[in-house]
C-alpha atoms as a PDB file:
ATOM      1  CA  UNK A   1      96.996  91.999  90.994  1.00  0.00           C
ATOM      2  CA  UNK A   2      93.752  90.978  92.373  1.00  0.00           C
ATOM      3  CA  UNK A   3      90.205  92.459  92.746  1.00  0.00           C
ATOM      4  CA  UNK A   4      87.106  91.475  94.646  1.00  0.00           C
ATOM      5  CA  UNK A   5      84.190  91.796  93.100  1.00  0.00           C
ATOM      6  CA  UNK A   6      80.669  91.624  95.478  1.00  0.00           C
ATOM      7  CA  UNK A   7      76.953  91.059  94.145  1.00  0.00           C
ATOM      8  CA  UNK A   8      74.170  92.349  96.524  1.00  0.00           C
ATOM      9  CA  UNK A   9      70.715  94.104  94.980  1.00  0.00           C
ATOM     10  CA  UNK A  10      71.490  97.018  92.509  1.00  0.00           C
ATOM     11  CA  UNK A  11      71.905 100.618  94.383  1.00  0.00           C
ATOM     12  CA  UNK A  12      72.625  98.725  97.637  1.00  0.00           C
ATOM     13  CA  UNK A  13      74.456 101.322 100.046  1.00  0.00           C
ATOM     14  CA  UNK A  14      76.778  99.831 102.653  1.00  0.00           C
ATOM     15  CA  UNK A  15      77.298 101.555 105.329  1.00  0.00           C
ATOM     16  CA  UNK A  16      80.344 101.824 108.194  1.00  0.00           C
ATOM     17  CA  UNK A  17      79.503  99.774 110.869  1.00  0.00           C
ATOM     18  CA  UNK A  18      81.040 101.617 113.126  1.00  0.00           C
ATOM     19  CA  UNK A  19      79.812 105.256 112.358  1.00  0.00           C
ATOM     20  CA  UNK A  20      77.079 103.956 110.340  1.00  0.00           C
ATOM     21  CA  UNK A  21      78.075 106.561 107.245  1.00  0.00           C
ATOM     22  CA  UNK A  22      77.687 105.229 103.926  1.00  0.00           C
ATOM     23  CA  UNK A  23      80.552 104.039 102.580  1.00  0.00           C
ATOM     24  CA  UNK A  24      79.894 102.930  98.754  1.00  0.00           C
ATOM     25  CA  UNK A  25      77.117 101.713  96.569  1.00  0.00           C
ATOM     26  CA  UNK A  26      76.823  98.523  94.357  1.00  0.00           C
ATOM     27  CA  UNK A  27      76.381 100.107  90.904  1.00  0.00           C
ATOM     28  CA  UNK A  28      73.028  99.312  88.726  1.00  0.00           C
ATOM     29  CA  UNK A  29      74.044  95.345  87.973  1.00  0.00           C
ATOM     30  CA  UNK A  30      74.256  94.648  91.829  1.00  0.00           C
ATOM     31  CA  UNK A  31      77.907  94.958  91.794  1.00  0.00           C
ATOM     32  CA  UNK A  32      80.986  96.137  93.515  1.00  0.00           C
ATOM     33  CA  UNK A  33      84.594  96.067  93.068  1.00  0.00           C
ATOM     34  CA  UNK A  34      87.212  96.695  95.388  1.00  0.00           C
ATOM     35  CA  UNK A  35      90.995  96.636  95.492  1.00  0.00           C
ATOM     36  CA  UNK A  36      91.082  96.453  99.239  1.00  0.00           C
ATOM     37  CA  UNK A  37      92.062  93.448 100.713  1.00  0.00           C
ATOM     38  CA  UNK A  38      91.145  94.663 104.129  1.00  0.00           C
ATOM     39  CA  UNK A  39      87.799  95.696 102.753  1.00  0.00           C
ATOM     40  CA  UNK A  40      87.144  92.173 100.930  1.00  0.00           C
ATOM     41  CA  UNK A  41      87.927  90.533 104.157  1.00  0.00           C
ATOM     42  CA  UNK A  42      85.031  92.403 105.954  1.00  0.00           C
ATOM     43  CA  UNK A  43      82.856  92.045 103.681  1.00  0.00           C
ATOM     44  CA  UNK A  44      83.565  88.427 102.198  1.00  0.00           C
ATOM     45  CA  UNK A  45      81.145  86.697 105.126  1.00  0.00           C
ATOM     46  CA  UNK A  46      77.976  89.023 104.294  1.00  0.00           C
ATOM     47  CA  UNK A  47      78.046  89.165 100.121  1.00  0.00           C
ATOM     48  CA  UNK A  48      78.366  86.668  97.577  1.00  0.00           C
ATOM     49  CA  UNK A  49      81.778  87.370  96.002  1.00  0.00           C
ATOM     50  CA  UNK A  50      84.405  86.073  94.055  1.00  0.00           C
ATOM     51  CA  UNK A  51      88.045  86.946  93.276  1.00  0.00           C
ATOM     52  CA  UNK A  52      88.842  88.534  89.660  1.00  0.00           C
ATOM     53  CA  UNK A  53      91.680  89.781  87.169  1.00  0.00           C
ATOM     54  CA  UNK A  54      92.641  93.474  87.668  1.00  0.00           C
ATOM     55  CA  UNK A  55      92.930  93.435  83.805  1.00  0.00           C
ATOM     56  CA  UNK A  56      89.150  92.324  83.525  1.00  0.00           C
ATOM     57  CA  UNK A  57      88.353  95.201  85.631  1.00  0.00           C
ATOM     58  CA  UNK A  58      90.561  97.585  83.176  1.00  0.00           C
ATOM     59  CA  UNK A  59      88.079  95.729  80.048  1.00  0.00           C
ATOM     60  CA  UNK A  60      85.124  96.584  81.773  1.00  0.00           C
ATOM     61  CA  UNK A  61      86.134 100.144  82.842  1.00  0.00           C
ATOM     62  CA  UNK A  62      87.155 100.801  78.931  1.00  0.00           C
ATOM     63  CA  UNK A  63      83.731  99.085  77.927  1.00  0.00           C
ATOM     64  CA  UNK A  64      81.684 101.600  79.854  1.00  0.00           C
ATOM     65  CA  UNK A  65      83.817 104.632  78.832  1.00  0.00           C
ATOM     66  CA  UNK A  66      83.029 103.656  75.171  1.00  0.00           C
ATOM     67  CA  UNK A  67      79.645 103.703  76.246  1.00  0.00           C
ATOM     68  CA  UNK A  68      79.684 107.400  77.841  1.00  0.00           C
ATOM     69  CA  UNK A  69      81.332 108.749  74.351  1.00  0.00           C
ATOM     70  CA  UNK A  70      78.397 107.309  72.707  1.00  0.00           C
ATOM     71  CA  UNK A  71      76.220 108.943  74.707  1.00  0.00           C
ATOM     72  CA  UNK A  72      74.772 112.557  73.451  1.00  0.00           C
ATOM     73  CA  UNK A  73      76.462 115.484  74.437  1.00  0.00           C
ATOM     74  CA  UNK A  74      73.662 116.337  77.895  1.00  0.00           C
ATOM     75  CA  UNK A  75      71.772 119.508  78.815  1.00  0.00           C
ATOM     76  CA  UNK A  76      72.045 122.904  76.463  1.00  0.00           C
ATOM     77  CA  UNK A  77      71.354 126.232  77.748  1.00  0.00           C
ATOM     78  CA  UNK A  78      68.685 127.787  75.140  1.00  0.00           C
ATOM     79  CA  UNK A  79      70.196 131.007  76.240  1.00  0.00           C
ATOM     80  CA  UNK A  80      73.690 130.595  75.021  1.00  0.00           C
ATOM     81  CA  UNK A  81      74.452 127.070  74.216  1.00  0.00           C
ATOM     82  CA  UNK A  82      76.394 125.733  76.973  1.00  0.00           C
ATOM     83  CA  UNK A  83      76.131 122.250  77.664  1.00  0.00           C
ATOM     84  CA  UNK A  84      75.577 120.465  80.572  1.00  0.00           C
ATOM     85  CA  UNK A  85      76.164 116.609  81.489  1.00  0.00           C
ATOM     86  CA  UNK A  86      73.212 116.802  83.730  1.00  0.00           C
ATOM     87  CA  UNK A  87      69.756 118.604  84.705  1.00  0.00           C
ATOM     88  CA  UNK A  88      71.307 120.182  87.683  1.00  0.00           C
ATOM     89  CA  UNK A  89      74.248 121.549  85.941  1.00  0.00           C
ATOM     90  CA  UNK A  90      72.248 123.403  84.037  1.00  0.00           C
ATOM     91  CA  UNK A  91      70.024 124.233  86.539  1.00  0.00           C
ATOM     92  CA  UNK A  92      73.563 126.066  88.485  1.00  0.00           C
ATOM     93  CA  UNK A  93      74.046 127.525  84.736  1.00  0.00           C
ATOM     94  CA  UNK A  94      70.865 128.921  84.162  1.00  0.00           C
ATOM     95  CA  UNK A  95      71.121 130.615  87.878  1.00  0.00           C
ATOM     96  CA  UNK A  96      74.220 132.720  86.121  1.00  0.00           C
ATOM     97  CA  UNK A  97      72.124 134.075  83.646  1.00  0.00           C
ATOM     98  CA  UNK A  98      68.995 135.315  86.231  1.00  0.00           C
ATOM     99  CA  UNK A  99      71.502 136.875  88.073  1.00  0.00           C
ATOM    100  CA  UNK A 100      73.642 138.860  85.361  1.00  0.00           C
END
């Protein structure tokens, strides 16, 4: 099966064209990857693209969830040790405890 993948600045947000909405974001290395043949077609004339490997897309997708486990555990509550992946989650957390 084939993917698209798209390069454009990092944190780019395209919007609809139509109802001007956002409809994705290129992620933090500029890029995007899309399934959608449809899609790909619209966007083909605007970004520099080029046509991939759905298994390359599977290597990269287990490459970054190896990087997530690595990651520490987030946020704990000093209160009662929940943990939270990230500020605001413990932010909503620590909202249960002022109120209780």
């Amino acid at each position: 099966m084939k993917a698209y993948r798209f390069f454009s600045n990092p944190g780019h947000i395209v919007s609809d064209g139509n109802t001007g909405l956002p409809m994705f974001k290129f992620d933090e290395n500029g890029e995007y990857v899309t399934l959608d043949m449809s899609l790909a077609k619209r966007m083909g004339p605007h970004f520099l693209h080029e046509e991939i490997e759905l298994i390359e897309v599977k290597e990269q997708a287990q490459v970054q969830a190896e990087e997530v486990k690595e990651e520490p555990d987030g946020l704990t509550c000093s209160v009662c040790g929940f943990k939270a992946a990230s500020p605001s989650g413990l932010v909503n957390h620590m909202r249960k405890h002022r109120e209780g």
